[in-house]
N, C-alpha and C. Protein backbone atom coordinates (compact mmCIF):
# COMPACT_ATOMS: atom_id res chain seq x y z
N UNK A 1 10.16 -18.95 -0.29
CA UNK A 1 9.23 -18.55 -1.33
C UNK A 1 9.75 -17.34 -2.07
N UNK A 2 9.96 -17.03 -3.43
CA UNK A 2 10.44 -16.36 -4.02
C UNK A 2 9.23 -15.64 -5.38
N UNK A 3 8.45 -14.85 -4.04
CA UNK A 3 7.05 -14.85 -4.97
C UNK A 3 6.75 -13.26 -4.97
N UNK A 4 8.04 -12.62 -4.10
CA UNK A 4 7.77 -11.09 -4.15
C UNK A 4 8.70 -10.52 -5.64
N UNK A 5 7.92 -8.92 -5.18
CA UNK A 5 8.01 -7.66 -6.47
C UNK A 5 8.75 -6.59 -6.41
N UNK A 6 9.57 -6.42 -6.70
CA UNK A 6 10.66 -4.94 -6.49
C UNK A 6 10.74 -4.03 -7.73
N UNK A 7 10.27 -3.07 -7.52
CA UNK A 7 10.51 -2.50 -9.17
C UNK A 7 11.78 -1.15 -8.75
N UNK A 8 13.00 -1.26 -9.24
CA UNK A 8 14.01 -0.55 -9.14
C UNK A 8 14.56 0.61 -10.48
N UNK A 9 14.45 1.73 -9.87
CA UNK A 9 15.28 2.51 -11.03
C UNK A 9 16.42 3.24 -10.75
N UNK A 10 17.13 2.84 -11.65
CA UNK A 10 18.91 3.27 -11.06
C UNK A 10 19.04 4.68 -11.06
N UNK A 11 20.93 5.06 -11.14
CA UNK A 11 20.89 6.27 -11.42
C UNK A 11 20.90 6.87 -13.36
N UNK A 12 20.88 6.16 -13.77
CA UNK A 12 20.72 6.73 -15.03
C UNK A 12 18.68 6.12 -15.70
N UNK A 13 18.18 6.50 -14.13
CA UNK A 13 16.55 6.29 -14.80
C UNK A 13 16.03 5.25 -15.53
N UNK A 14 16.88 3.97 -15.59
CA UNK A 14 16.33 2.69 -15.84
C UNK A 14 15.63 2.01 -15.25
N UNK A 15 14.57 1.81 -15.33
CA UNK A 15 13.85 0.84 -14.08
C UNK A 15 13.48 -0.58 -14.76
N UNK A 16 13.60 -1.20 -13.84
CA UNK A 16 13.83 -2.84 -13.99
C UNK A 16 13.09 -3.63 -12.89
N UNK A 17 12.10 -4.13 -13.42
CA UNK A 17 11.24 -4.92 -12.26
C UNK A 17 11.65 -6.59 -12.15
N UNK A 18 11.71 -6.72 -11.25
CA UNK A 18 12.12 -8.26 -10.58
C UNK A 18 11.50 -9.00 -9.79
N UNK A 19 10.45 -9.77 -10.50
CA UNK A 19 9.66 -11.03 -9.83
C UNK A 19 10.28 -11.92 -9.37
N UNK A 20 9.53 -12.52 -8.43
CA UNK A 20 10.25 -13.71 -7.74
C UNK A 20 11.29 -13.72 -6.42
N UNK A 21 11.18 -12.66 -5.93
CA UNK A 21 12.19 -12.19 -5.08
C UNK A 21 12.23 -12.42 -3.54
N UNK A 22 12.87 -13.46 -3.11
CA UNK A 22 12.92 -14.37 -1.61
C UNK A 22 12.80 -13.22 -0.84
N UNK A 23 12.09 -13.76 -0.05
CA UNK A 23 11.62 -12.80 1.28
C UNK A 23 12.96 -12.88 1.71
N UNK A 24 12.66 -11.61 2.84
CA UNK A 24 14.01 -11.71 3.24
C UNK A 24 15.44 -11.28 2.74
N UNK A 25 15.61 -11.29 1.43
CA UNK A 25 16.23 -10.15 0.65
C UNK A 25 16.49 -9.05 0.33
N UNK A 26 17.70 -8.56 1.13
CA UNK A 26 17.49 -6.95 1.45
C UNK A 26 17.43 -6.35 -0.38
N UNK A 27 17.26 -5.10 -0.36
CA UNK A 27 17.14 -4.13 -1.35
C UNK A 27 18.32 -4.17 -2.14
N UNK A 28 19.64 -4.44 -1.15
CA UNK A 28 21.18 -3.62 -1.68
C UNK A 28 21.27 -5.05 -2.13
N UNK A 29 21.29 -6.63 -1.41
CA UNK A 29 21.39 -7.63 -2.43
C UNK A 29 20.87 -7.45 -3.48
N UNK A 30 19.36 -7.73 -3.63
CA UNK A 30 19.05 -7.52 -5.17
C UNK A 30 19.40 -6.87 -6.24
N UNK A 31 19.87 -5.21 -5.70
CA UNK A 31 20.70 -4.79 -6.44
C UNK A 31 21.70 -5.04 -6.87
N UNK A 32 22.68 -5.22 -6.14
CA UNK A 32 24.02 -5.81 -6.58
C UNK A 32 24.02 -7.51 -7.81
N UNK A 33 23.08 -8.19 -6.81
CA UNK A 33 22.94 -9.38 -7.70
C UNK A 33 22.92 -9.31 -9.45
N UNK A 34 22.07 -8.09 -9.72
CA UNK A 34 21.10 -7.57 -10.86
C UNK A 34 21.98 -6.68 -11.09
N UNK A 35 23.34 -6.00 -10.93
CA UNK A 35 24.11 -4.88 -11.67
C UNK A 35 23.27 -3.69 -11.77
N UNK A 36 22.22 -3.38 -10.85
CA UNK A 36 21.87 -2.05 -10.64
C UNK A 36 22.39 -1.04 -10.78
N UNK A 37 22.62 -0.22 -11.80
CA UNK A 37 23.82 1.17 -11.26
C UNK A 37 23.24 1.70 -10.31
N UNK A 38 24.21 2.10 -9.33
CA UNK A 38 24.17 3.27 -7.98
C UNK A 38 24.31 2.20 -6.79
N UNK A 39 24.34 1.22 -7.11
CA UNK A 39 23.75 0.14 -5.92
C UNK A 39 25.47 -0.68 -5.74
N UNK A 40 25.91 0.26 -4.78
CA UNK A 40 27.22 -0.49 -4.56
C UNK A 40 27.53 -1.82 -3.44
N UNK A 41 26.97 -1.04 -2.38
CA UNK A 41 26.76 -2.06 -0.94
C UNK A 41 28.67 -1.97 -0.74
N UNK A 42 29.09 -1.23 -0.35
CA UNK A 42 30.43 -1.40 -0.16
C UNK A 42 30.70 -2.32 1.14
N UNK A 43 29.53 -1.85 2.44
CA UNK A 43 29.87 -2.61 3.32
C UNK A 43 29.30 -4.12 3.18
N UNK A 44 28.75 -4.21 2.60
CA UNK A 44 28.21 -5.71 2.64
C UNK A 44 26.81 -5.65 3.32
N UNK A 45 26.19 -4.96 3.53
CA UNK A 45 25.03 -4.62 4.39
C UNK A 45 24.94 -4.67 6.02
N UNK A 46 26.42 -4.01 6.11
CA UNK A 46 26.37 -3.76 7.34
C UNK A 46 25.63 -2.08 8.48
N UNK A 47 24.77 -1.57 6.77
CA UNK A 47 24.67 -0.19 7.34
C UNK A 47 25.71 0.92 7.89
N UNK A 48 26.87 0.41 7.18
CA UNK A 48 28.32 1.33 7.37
C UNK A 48 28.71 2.47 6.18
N UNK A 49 27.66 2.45 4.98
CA UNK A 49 28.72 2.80 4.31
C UNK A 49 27.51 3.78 3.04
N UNK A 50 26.25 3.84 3.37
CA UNK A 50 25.43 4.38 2.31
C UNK A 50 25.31 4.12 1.48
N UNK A 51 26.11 3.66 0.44
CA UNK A 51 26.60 3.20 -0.88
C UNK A 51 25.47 2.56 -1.24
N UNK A 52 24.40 2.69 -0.73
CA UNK A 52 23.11 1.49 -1.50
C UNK A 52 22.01 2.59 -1.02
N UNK A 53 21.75 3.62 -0.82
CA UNK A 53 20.96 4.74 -0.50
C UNK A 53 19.98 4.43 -1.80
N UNK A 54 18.77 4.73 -0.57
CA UNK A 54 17.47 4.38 -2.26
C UNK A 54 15.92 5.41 -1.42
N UNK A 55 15.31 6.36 -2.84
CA UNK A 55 14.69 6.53 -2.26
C UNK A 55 13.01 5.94 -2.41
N UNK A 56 12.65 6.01 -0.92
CA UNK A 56 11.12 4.84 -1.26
C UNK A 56 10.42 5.46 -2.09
N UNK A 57 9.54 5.31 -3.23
CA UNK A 57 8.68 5.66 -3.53
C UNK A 57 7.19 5.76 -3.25
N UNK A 58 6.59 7.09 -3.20
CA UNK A 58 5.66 7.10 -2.48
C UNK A 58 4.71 6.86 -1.17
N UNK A 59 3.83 5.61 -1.12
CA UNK A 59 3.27 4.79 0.04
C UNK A 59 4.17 4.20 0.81
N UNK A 60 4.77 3.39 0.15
CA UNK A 60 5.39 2.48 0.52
C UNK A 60 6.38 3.06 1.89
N UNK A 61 6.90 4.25 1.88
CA UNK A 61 7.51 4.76 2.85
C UNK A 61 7.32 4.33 3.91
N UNK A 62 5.75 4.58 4.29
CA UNK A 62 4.90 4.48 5.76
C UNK A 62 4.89 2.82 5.92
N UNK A 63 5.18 2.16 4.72
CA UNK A 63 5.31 0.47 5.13
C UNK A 63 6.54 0.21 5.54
N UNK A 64 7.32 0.71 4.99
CA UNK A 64 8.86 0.25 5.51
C UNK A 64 9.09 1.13 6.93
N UNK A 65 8.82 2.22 6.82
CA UNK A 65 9.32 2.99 8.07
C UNK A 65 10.16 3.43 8.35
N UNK A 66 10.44 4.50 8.86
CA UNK A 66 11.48 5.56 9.28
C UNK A 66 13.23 4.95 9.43
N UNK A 67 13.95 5.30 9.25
CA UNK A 67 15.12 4.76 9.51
C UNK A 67 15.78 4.82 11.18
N UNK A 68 16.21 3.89 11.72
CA UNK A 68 16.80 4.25 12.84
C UNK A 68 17.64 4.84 13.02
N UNK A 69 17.98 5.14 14.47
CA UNK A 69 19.74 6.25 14.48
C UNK A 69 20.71 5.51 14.08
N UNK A 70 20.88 4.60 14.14
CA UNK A 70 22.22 4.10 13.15
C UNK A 70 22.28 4.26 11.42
N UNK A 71 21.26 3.84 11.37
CA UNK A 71 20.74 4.13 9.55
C UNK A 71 20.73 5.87 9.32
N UNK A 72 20.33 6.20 9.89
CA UNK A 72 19.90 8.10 9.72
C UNK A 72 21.09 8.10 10.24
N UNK A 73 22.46 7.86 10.92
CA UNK A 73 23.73 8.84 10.91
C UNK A 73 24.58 8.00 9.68
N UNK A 74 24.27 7.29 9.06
CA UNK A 74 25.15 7.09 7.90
C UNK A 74 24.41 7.69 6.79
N UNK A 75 22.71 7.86 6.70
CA UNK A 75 22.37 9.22 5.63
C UNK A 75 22.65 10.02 5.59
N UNK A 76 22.99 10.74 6.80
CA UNK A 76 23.26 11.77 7.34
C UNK A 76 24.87 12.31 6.51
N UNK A 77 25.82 11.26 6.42
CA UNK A 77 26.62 11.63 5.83
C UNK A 77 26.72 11.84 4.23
N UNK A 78 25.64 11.13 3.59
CA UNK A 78 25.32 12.17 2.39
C UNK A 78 24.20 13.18 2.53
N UNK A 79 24.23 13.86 3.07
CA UNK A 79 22.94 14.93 3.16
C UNK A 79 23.29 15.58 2.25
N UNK A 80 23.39 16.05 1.38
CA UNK A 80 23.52 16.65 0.31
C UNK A 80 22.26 15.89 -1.23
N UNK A 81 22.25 14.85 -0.77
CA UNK A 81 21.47 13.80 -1.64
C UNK A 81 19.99 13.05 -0.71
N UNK A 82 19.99 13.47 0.30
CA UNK A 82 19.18 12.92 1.42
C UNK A 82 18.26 13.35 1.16
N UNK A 83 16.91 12.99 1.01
CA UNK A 83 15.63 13.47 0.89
C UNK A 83 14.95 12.47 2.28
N UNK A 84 13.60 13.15 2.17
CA UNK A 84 12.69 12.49 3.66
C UNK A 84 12.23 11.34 3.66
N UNK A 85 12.28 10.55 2.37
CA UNK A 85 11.96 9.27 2.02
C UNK A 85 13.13 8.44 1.83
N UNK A 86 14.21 9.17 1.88
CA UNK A 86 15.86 7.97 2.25
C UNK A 86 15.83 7.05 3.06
N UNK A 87 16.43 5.91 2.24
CA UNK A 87 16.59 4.45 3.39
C UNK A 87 18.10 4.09 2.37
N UNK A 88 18.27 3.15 3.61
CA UNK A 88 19.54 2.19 2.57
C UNK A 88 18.99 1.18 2.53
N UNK A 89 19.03 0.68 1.52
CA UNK A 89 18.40 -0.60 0.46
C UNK A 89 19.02 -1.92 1.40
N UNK A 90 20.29 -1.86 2.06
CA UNK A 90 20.65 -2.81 3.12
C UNK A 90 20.03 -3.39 3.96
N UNK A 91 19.47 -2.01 4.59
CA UNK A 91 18.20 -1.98 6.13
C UNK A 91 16.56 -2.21 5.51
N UNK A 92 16.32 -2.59 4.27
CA UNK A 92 14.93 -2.93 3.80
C UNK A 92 15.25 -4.25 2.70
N UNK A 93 14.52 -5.52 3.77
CA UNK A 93 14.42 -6.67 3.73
C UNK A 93 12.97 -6.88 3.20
N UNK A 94 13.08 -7.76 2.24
CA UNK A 94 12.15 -7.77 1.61
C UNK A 94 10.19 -9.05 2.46
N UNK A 95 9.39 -8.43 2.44
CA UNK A 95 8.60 -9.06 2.83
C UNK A 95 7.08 -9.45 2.20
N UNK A 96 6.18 -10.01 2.91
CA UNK A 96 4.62 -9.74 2.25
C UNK A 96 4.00 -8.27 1.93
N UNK A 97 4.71 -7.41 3.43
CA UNK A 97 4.02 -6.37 3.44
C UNK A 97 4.26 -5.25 2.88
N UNK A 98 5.81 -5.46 1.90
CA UNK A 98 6.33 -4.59 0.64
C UNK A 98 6.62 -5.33 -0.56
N UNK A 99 5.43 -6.49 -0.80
CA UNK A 99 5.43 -6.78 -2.39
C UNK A 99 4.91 -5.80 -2.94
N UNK A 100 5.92 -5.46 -4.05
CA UNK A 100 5.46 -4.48 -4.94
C UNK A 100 5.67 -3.05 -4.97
N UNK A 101 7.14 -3.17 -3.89
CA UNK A 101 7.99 -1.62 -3.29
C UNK A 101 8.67 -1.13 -4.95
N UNK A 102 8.65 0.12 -4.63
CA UNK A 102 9.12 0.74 -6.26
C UNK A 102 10.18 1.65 -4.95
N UNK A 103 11.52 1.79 -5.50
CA UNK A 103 12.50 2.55 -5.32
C UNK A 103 13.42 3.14 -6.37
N UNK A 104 13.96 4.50 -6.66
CA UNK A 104 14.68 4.86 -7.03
C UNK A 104 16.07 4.86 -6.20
N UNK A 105 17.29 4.66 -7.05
CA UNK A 105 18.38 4.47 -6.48
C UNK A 105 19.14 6.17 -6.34
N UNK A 106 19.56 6.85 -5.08
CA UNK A 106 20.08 7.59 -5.17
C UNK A 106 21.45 8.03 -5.81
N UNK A 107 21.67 9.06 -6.33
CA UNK A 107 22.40 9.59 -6.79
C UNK A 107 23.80 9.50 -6.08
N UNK A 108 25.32 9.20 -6.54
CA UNK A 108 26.41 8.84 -5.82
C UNK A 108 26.75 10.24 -5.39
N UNK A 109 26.83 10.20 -4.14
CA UNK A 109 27.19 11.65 -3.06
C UNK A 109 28.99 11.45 -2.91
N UNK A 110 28.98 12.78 -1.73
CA UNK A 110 30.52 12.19 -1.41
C UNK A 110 30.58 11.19 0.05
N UNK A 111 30.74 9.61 -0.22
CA UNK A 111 30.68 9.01 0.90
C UNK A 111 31.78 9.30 1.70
């Protein structure tokens, strides 16, 4: 079913909303699919590489949820750009219970 909502804004403050979006579709695909700027996914969404760092907007935080220690030591290596609402767009798969997630794409750090 390809009936969810992502509303994304890059790094140059474009935001671009995208209906229709298969469950199950992490953040850093959609981006990449869609030429997102900031949204590299170098590892492929293996959570290796930050390159798809996004921050949640608002509510939605407490729906997606905290990052684990594997996810938080690859933020960790841009801390310079890390805020308390950082996730990588890799590790947030799209579902019912974040139709309608709004993220900004972080700013390119030194990976």
């Amino acid at each position: 079913m390809g009936n969810l909502k992502v509303t994304m804004t890059d790094v140059n403050g474009v935001s671009k909303t995208f209906d229709g979006v298969e469950e199950g579709t992490s953040l850093m695909e959609l981006g990449k699919r869609n030429d997102v700027a900031g949204i590299m996914g170098d590892c492929g969404g293996g959570c290796a590489c930050a390159t798809c760092h996004v921050y949640v907007d608002g509510d939605w935080f407490a729906k997606v949820g905290e990052p684990d220690d594997i996810e938080f030591a690859m933020l960790d290596m841009v801390a310079d750009v890390m805020k308390q609402n950082s996730r990588l767009g890799c590790q947030i798969k799209m579902s019912p219970e974040i139709d309608g997630i709004e993220v900004t794409v972080a700013p390119a750090s030194s990976y």
